[in-house]
N, C-alpha and C. Protein backbone atom coordinates (compact mmCIF):
# COMPACT_ATOMS: atom_id res chain seq x y z
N UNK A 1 117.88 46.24 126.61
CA UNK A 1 116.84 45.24 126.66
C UNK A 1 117.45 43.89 126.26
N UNK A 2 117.07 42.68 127.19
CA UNK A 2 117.94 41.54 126.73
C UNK A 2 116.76 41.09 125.52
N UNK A 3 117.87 40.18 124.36
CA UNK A 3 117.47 39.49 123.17
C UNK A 3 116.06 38.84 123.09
N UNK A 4 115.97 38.43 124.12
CA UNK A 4 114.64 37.57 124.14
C UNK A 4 113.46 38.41 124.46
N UNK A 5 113.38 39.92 125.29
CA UNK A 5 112.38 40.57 125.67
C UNK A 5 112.10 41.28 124.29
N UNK A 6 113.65 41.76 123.79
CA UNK A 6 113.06 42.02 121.75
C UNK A 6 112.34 41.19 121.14
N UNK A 7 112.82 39.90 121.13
CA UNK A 7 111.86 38.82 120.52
C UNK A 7 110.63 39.31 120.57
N UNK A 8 110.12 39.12 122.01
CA UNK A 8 108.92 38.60 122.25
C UNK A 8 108.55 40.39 121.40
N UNK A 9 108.85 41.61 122.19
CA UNK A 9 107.87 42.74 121.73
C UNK A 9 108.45 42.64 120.26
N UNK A 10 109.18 42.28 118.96
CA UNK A 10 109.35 42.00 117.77
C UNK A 10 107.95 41.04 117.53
N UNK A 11 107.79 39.81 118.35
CA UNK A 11 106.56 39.02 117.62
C UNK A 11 105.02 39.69 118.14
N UNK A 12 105.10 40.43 119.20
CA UNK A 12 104.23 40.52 119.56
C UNK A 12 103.64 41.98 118.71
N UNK A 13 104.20 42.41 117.58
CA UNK A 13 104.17 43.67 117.22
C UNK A 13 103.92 42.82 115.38
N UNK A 14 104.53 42.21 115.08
CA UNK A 14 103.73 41.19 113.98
C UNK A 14 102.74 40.65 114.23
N UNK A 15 102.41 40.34 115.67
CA UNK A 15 101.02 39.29 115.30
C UNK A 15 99.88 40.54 115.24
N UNK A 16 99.95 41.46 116.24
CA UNK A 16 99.31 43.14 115.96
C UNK A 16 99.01 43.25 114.34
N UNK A 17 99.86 43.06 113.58
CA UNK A 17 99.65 43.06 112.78
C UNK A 17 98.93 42.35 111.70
N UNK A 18 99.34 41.20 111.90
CA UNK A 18 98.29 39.87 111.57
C UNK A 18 97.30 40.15 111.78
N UNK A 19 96.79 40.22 112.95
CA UNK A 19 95.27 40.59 113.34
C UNK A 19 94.83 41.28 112.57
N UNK A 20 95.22 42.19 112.52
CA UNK A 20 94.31 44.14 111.90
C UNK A 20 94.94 43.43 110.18
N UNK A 21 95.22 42.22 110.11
CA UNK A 21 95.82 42.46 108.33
C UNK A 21 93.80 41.77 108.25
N UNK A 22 93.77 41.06 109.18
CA UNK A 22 92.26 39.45 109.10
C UNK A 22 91.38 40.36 109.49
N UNK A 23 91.11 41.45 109.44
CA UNK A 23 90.38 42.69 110.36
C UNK A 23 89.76 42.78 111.56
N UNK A 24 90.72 42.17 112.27
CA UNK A 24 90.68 42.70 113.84
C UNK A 24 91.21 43.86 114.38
N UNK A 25 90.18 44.58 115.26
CA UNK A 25 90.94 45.74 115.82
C UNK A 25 91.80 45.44 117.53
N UNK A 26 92.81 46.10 117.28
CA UNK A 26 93.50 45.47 118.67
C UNK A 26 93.30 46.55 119.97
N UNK A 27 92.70 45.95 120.84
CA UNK A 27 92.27 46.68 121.84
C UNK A 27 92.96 47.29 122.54
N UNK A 28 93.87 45.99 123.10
CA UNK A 28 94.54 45.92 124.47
C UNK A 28 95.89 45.28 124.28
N UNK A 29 96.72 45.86 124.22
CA UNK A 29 98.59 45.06 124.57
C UNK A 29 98.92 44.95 125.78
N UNK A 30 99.34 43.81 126.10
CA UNK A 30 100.01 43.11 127.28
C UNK A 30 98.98 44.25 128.37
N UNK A 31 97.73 43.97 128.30
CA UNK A 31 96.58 43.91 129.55
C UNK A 31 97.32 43.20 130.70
N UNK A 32 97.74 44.00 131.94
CA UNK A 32 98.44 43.24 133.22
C UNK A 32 97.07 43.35 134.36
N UNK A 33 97.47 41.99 135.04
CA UNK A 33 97.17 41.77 136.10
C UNK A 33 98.27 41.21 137.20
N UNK A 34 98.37 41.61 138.31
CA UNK A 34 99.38 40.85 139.18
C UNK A 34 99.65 39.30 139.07
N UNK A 35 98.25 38.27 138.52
CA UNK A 35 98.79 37.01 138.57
C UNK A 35 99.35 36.84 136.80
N UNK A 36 99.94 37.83 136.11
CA UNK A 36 100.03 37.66 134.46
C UNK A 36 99.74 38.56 133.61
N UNK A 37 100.01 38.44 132.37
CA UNK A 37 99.05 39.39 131.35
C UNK A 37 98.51 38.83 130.30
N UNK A 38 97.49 39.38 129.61
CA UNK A 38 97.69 38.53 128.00
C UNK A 38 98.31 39.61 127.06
N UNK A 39 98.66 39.21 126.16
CA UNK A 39 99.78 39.94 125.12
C UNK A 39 98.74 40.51 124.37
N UNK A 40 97.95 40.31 123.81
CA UNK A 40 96.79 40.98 122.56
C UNK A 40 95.30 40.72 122.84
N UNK A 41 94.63 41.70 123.05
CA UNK A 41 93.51 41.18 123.03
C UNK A 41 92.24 41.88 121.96
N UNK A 42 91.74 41.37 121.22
CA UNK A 42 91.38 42.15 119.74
C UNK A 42 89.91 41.49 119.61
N UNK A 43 89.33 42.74 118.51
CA UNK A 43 87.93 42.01 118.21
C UNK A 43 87.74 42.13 116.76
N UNK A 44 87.33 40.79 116.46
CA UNK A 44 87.32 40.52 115.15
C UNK A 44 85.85 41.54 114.29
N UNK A 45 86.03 41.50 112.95
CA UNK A 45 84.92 42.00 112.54
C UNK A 45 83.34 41.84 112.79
N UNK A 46 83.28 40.80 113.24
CA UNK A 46 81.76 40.33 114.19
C UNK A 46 81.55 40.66 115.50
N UNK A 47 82.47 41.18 115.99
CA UNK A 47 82.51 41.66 117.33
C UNK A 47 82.65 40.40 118.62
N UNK A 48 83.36 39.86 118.00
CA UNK A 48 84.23 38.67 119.08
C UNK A 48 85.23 39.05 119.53
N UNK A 49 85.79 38.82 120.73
CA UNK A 49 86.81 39.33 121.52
C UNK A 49 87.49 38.03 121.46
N UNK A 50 88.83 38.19 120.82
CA UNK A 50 90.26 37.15 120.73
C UNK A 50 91.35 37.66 121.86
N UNK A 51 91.69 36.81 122.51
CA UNK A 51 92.58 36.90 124.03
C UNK A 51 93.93 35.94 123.08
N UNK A 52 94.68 36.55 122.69
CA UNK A 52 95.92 36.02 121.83
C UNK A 52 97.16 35.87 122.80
N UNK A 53 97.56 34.80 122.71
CA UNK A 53 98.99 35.04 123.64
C UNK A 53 99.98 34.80 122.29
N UNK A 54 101.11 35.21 122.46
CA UNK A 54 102.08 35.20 121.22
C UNK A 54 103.08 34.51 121.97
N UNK A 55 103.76 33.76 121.00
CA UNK A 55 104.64 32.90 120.98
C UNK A 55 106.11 33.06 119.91
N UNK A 56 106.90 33.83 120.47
CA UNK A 56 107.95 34.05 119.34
C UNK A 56 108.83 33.51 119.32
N UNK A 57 109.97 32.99 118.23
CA UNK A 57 111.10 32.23 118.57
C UNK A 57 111.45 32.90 117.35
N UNK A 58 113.24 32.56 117.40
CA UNK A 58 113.89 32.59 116.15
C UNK A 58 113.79 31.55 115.03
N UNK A 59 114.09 31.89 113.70
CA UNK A 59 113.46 31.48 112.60
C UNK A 59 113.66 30.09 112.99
N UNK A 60 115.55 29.93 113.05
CA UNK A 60 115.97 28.41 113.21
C UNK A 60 115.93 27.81 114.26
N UNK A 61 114.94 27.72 115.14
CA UNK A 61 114.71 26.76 116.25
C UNK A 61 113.72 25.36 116.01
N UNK A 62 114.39 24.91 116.52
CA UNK A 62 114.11 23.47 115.83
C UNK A 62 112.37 22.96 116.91
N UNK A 63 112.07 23.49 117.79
CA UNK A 63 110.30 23.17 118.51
C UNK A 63 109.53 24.22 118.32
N UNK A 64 108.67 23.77 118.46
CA UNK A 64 106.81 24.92 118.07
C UNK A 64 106.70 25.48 119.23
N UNK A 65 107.03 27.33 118.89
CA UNK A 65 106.46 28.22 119.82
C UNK A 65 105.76 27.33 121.21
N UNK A 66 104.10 27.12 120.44
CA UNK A 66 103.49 27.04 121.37
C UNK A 66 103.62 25.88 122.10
N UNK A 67 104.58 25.13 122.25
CA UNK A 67 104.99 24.26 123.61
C UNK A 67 105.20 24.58 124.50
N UNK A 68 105.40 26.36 124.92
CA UNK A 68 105.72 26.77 125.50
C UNK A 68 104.85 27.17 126.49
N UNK A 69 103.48 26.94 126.29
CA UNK A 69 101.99 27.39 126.97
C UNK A 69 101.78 25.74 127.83
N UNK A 70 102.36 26.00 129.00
CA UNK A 70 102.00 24.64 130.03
C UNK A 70 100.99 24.72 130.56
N UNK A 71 100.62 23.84 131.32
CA UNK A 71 98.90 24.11 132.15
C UNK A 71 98.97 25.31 133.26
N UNK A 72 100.49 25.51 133.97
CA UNK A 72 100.13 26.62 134.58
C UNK A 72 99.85 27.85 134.29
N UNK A 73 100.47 27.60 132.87
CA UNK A 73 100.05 29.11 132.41
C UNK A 73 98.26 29.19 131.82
N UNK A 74 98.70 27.97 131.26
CA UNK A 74 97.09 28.32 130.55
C UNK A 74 95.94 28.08 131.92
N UNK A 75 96.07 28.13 133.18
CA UNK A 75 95.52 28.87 133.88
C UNK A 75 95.49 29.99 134.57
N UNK A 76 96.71 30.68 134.61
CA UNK A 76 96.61 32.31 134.70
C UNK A 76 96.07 32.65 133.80
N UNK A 77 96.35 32.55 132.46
CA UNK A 77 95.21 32.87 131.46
C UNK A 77 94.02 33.07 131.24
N UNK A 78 93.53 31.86 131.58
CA UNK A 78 92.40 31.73 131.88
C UNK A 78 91.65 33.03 133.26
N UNK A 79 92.43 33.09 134.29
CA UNK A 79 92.23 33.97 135.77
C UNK A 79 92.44 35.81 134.88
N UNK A 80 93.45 35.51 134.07
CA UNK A 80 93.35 36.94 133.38
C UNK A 80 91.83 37.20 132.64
N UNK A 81 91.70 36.12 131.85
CA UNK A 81 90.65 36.71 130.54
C UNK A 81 89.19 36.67 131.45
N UNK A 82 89.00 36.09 132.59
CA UNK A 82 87.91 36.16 133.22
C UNK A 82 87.58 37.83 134.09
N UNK A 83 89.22 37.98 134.75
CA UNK A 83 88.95 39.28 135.06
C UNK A 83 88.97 40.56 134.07
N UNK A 84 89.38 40.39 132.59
CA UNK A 84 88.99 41.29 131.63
C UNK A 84 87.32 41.65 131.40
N UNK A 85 86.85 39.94 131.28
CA UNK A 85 85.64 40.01 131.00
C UNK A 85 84.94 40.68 132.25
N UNK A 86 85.25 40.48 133.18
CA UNK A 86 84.85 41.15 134.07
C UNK A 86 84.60 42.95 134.23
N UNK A 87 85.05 43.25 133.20
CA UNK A 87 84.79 44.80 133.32
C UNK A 87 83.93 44.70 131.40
N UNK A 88 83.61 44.02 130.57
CA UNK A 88 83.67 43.99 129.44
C UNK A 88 82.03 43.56 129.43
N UNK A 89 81.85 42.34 130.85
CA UNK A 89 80.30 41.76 130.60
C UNK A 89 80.44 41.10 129.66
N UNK A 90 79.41 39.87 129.77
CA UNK A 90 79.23 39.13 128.77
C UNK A 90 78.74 39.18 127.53
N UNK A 91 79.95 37.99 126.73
CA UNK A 91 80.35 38.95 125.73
C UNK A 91 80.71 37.48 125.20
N UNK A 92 80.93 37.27 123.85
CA UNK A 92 81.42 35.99 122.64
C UNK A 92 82.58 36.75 122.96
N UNK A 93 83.75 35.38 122.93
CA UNK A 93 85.38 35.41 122.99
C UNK A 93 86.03 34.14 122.87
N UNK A 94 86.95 34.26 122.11
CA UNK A 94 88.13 32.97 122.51
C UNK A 94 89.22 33.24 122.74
N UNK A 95 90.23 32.02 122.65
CA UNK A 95 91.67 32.50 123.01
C UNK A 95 92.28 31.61 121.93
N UNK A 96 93.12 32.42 121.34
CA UNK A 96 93.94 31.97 120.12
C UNK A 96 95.53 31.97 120.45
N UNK A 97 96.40 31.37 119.74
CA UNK A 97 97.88 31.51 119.85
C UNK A 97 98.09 31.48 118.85
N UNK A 98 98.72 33.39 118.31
CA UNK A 98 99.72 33.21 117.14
C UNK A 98 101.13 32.80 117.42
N UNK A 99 101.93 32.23 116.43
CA UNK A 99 103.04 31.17 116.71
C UNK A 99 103.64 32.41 115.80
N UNK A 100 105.09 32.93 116.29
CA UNK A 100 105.67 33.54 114.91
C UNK A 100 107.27 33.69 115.36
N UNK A 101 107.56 33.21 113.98
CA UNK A 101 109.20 32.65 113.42
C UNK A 101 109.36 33.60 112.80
N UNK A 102 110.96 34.61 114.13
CA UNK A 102 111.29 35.73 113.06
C UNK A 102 112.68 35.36 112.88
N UNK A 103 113.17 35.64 111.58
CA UNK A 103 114.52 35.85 111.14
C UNK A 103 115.21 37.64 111.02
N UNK A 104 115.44 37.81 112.11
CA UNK A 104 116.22 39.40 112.38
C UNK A 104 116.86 39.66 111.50
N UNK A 105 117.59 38.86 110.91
CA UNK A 105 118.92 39.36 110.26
C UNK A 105 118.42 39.74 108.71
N UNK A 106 117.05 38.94 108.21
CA UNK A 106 116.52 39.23 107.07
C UNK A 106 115.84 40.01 107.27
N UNK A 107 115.14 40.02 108.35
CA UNK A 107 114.01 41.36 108.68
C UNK A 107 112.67 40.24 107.95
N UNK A 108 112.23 39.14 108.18
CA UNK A 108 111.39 38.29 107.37
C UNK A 108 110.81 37.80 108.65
N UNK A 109 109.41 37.38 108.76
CA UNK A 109 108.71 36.92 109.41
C UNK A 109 107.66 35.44 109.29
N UNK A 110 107.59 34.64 110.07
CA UNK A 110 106.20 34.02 109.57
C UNK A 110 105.21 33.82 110.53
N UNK A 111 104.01 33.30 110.20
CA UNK A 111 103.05 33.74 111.38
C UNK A 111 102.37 32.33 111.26
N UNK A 112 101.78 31.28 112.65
CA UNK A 112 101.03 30.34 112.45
C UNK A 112 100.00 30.81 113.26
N UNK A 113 98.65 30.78 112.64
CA UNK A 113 97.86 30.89 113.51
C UNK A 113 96.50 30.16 114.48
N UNK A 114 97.04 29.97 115.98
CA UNK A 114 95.91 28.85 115.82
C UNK A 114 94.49 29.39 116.63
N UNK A 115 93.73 29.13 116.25
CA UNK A 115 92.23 29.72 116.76
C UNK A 115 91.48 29.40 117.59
N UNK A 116 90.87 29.45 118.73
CA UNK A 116 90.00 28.97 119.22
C UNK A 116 90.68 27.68 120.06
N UNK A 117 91.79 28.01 120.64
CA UNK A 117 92.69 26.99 121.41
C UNK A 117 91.54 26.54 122.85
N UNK A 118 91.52 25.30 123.04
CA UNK A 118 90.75 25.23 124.25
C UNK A 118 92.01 25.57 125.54
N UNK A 119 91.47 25.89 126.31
CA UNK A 119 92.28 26.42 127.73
C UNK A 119 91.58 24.63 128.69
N UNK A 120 92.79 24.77 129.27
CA UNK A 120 92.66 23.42 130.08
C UNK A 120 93.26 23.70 131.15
């Protein structure tokens, strides 16, 4: 597996965690559709559905994860979480981006989390 596909399933397996630490249960990992997937999709203790995309980098990189979410993506995104909802019915949801800085070599993690990101 190349370095960067660890990354991502390394962050995407902390923010899993994050979630269920804030008591969300995690539904769905990397939910595919042909135009994309979303990485997490979880429902918080009120029964809100969070559509999380994760953003991982190494500890020492000098830009923020989530620069990495351009408008094209955050409209597949968008084309994904509509066809989720689409089998789910309407339903309270947002879409959040956890940001997370791992250091491998310490085995140490950190997590930013942002909530309720508007999709554009």
């Amino acid at each position: 597996m190349a370095k960067h596909n660890e990354l991502g399933t390394d962050g995407e397996r902390v923010a899993a965690q994050f979630l269920e630490s804030k008591g969300h249960r995690v539904m769905d990992v990397n939910f595919r559709r042909p135009y994309g997937e979303l990485d997490i999709v979880s429902q918080d203790p009120k029964g809100k559905l969070h559509f999380v995309e994760v953003k991982s980098v190494s500890w020492e990189t000098q830009y923020l994860p989530e620069e990495n979410i351009h408008p094209m993506k955050m409209q597949r995104l968008m084309r994904i979480i509509q066809s989720y909802l689409s089998f789910k019915g309407d339903t309270d949801w947002q879409f959040d981006v956890v940001a997370v800085y791992l250091d491998r070599e310490q085995k140490k993690a950190r997590v930013r989390y942002l909530e309720n990101v508007i999709l554009t």
